[in-house]
N, C-alpha and C. Protein backbone atom coordinates (compact mmCIF):
# COMPACT_ATOMS: atom_id res chain seq x y z
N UNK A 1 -14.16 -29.51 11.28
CA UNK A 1 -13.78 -28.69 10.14
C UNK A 1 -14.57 -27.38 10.12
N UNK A 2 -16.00 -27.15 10.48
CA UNK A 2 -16.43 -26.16 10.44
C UNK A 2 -15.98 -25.02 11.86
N UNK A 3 -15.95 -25.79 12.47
CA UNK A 3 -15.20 -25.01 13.65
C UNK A 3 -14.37 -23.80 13.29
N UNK A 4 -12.97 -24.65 12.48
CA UNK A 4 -12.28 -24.23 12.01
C UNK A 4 -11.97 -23.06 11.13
N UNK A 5 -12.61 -23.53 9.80
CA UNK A 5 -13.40 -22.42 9.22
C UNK A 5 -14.43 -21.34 10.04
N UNK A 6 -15.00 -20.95 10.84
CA UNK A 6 -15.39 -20.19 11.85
C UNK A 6 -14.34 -19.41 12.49
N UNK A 7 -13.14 -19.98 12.84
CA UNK A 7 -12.35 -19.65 13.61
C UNK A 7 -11.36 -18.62 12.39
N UNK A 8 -11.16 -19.28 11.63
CA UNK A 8 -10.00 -18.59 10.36
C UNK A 8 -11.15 -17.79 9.70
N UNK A 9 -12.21 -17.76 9.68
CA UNK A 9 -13.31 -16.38 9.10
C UNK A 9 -13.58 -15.32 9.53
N UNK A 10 -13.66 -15.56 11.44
CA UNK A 10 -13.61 -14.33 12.43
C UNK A 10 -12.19 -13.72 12.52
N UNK A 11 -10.97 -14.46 12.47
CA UNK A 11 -9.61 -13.91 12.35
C UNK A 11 -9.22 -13.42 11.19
N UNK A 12 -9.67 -13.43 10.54
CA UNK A 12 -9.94 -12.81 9.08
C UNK A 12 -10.48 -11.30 8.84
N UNK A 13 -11.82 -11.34 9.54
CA UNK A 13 -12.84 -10.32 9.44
C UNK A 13 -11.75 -9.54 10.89
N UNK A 14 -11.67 -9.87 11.82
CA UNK A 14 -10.78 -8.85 12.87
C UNK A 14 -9.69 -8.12 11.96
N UNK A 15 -9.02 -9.06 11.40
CA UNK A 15 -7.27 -8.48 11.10
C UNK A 15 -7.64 -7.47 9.68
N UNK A 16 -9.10 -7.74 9.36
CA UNK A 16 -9.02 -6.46 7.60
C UNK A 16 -9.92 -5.26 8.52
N UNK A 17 -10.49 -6.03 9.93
CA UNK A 17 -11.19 -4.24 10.67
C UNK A 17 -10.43 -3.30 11.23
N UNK A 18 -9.06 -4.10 11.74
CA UNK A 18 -8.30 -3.52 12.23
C UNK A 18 -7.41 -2.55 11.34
N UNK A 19 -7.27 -2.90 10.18
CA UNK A 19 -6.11 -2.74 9.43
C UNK A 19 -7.10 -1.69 9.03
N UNK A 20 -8.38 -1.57 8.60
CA UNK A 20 -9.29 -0.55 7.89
C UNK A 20 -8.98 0.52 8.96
N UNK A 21 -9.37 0.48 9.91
CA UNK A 21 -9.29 1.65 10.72
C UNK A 21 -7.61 2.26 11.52
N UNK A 22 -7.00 1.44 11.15
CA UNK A 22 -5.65 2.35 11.14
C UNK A 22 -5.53 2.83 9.79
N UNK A 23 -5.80 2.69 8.93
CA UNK A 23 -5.71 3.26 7.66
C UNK A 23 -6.48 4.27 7.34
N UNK A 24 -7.83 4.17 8.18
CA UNK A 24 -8.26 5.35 8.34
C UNK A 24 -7.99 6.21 9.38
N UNK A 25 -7.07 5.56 10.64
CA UNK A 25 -6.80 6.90 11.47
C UNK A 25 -6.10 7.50 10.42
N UNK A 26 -4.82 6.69 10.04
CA UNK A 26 -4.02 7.66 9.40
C UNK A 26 -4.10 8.56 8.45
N UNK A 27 -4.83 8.24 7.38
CA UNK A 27 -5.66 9.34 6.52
C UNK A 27 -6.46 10.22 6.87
N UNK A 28 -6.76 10.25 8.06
CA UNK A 28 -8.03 11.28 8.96
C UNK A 28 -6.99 12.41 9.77
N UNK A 29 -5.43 12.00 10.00
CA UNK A 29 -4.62 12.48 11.38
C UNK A 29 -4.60 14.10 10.38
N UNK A 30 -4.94 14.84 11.19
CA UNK A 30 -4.27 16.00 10.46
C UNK A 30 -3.18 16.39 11.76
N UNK A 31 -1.92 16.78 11.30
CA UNK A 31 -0.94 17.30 11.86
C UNK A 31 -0.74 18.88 11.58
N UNK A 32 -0.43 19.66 12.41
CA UNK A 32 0.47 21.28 12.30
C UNK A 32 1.58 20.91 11.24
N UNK A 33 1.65 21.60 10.41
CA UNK A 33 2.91 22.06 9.80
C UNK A 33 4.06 22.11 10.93
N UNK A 34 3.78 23.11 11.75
CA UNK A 34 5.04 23.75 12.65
C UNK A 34 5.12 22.63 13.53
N UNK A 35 4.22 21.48 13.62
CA UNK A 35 4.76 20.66 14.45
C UNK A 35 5.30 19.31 13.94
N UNK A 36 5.58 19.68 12.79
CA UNK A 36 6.50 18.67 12.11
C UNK A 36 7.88 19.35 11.40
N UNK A 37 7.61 20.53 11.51
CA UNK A 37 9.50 21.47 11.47
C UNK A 37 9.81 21.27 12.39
N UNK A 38 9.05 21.04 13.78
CA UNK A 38 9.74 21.64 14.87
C UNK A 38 10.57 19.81 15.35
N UNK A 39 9.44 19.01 15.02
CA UNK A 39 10.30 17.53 15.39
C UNK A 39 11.34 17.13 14.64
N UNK A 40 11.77 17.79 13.65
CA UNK A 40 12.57 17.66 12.83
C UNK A 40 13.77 18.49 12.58
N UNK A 41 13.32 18.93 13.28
CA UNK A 41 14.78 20.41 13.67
C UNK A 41 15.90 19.62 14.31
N UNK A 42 15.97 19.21 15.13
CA UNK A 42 16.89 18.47 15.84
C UNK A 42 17.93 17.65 15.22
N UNK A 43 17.27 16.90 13.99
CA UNK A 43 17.44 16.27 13.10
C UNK A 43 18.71 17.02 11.90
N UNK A 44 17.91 17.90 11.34
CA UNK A 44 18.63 18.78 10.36
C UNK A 44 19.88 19.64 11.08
N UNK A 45 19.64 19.93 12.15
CA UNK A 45 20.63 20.77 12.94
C UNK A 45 22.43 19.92 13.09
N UNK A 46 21.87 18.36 13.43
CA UNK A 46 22.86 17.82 13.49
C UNK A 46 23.28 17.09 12.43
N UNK A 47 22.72 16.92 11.74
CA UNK A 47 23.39 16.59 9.80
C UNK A 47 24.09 17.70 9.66
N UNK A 48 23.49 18.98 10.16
CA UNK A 48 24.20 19.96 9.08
C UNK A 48 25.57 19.96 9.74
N UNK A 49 25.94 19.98 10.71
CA UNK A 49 27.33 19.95 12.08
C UNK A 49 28.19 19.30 11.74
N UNK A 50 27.41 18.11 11.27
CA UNK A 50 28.28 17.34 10.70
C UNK A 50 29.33 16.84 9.80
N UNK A 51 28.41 18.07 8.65
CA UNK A 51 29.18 18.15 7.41
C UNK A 51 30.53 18.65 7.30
């Protein structure tokens, strides 16, 4: 039983370190403006064609 508990405490402590630090890449990422018009152009170009 203690094993166990050992085992589900370290898989525990991994899966909230992991999750902390993608949460902090993502709050840390700074992106360009122009490089989020520009991935998105493609996008708007062909909605608008469409209409």
């Amino acid at each position: 039983m203690k094993f166990e508990t050992l085992m589900l405490q370290t898989l525990f402590t991994a899966c909230l370190l992991i999750c902390l630090l993608t949460l902090g890449a993502m709050l840390t990422t700074q992106v360009p403006v122009s490089s989020i018009a520009t991935s998105h152009a493609p996008v708007a170009a062909v909605a608008s064609s469409a209409s």
